[in-house]
C-alpha atoms as a PDB file:
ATOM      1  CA  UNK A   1     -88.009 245.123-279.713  1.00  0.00           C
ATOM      2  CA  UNK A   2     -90.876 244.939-277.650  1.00  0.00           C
ATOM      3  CA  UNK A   3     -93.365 242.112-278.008  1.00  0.00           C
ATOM      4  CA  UNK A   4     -97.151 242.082-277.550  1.00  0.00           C
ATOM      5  CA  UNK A   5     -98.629 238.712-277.534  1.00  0.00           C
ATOM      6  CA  UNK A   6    -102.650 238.334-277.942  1.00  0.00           C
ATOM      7  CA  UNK A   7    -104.008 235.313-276.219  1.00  0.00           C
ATOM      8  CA  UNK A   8    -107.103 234.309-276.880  1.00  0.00           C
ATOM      9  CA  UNK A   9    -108.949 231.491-279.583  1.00  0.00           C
ATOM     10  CA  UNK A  10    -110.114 234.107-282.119  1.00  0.00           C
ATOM     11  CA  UNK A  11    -113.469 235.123-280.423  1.00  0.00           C
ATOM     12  CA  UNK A  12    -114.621 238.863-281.182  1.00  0.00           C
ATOM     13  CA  UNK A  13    -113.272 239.950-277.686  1.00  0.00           C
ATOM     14  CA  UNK A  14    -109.982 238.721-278.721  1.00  0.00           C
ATOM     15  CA  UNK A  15    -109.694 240.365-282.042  1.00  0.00           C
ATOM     16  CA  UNK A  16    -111.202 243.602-280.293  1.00  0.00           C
ATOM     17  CA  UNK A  17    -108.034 243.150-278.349  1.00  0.00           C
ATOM     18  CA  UNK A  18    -105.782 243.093-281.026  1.00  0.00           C
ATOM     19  CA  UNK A  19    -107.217 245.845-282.407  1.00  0.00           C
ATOM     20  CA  UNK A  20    -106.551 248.169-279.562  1.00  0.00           C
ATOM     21  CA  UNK A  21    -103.159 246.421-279.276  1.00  0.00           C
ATOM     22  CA  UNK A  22    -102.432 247.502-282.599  1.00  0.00           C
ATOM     23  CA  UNK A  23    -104.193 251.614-282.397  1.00  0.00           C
ATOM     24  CA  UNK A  24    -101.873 252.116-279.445  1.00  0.00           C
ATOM     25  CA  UNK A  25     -98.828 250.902-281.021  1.00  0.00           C
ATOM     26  CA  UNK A  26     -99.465 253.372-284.177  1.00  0.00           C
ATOM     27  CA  UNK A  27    -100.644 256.207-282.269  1.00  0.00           C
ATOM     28  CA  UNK A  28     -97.069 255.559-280.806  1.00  0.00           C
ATOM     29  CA  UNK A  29     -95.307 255.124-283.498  1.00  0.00           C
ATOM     30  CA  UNK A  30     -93.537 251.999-282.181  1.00  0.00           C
ATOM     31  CA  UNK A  31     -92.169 249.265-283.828  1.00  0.00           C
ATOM     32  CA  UNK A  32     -93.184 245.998-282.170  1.00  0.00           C
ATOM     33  CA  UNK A  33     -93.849 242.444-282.688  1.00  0.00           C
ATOM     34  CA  UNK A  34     -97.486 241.969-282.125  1.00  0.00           C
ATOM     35  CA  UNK A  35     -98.638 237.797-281.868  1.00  0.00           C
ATOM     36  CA  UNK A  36    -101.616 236.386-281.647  1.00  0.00           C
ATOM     37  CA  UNK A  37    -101.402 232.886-279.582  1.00  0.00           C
ATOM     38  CA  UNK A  38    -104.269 230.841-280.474  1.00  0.00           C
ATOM     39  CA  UNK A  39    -103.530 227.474-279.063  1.00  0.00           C
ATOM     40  CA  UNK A  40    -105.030 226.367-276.059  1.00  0.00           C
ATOM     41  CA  UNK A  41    -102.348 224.674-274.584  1.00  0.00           C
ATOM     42  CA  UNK A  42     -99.957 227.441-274.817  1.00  0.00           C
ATOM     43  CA  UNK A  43    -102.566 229.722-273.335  1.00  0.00           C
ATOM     44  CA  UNK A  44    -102.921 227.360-270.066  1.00  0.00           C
ATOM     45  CA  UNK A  45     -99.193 227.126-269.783  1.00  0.00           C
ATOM     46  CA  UNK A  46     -98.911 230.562-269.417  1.00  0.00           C
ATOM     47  CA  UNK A  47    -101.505 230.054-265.857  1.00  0.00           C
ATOM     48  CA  UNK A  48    -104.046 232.212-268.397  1.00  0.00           C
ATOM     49  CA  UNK A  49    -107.997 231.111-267.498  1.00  0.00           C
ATOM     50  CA  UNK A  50    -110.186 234.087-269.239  1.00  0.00           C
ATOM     51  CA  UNK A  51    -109.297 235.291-272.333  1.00  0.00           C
ATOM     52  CA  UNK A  52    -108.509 237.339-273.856  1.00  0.00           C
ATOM     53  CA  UNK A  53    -105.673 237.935-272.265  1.00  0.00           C
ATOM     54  CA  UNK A  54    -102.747 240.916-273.360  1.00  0.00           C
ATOM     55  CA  UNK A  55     -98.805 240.430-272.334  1.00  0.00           C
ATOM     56  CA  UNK A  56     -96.443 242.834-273.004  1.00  0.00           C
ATOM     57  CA  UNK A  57     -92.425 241.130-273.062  1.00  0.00           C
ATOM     58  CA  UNK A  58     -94.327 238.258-271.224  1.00  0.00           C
ATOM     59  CA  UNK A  59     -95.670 239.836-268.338  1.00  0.00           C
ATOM     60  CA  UNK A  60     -99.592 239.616-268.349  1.00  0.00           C
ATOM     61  CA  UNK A  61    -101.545 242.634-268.219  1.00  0.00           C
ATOM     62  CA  UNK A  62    -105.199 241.832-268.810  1.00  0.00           C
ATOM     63  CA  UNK A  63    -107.025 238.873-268.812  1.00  0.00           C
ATOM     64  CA  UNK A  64    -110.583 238.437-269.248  1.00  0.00           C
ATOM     65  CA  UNK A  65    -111.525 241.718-270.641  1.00  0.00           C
ATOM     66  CA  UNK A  66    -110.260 244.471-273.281  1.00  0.00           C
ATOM     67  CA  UNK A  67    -107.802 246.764-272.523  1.00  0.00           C
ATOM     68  CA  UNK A  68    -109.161 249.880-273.606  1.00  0.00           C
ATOM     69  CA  UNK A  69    -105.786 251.705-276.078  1.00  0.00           C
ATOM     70  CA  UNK A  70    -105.067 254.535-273.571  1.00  0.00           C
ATOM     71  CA  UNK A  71    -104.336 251.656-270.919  1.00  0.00           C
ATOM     72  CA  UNK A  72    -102.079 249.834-273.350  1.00  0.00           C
ATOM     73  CA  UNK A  73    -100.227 253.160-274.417  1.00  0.00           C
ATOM     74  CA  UNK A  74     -99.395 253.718-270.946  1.00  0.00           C
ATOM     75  CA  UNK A  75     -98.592 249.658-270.303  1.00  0.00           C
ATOM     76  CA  UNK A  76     -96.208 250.702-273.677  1.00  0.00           C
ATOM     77  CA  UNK A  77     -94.401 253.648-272.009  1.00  0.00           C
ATOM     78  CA  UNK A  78     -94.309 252.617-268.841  1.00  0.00           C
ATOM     79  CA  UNK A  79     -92.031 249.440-269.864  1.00  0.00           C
END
């Protein structure tokens, strides 16, 4: 299963992240774990400075922005 993993200490940007995180895996009717990490230690360990930040199976894809949903769909299929 894949796993999407939403980094970021519950600020608007980061919950507008999750929320496109969560359109693109409906619109593709995948079934995934989607995880919001909210501790700031865990966030640093992972070398992450701007949030929020968007991993797909642990690789980083965004940091310091939103992904817009059409990115993450293809981040999604692509994988």
């Amino acid at each position: 299963m894949v796993k999407i993993e939403i980094y970021g200490a519950g600020c608007a940007k980061c919950k507008a992240t999750f929320k496109a995180a969560k359109k693109a895996v409906e619109s593709l009717g995948m079934e995934v774990e989607l995880v919001k990490v909210e501790e700031m230690e865990e966030i640093l360990g992972k070398g992450i400075m701007m949030t929020p930040a968007l991993a797909i199976d642990g690789e980083i894809k965004a940091t310091g922005r939103i992904p817009k949903k059409d990115e993450i769909i293809g981040w999604l299929k692509s994988d």
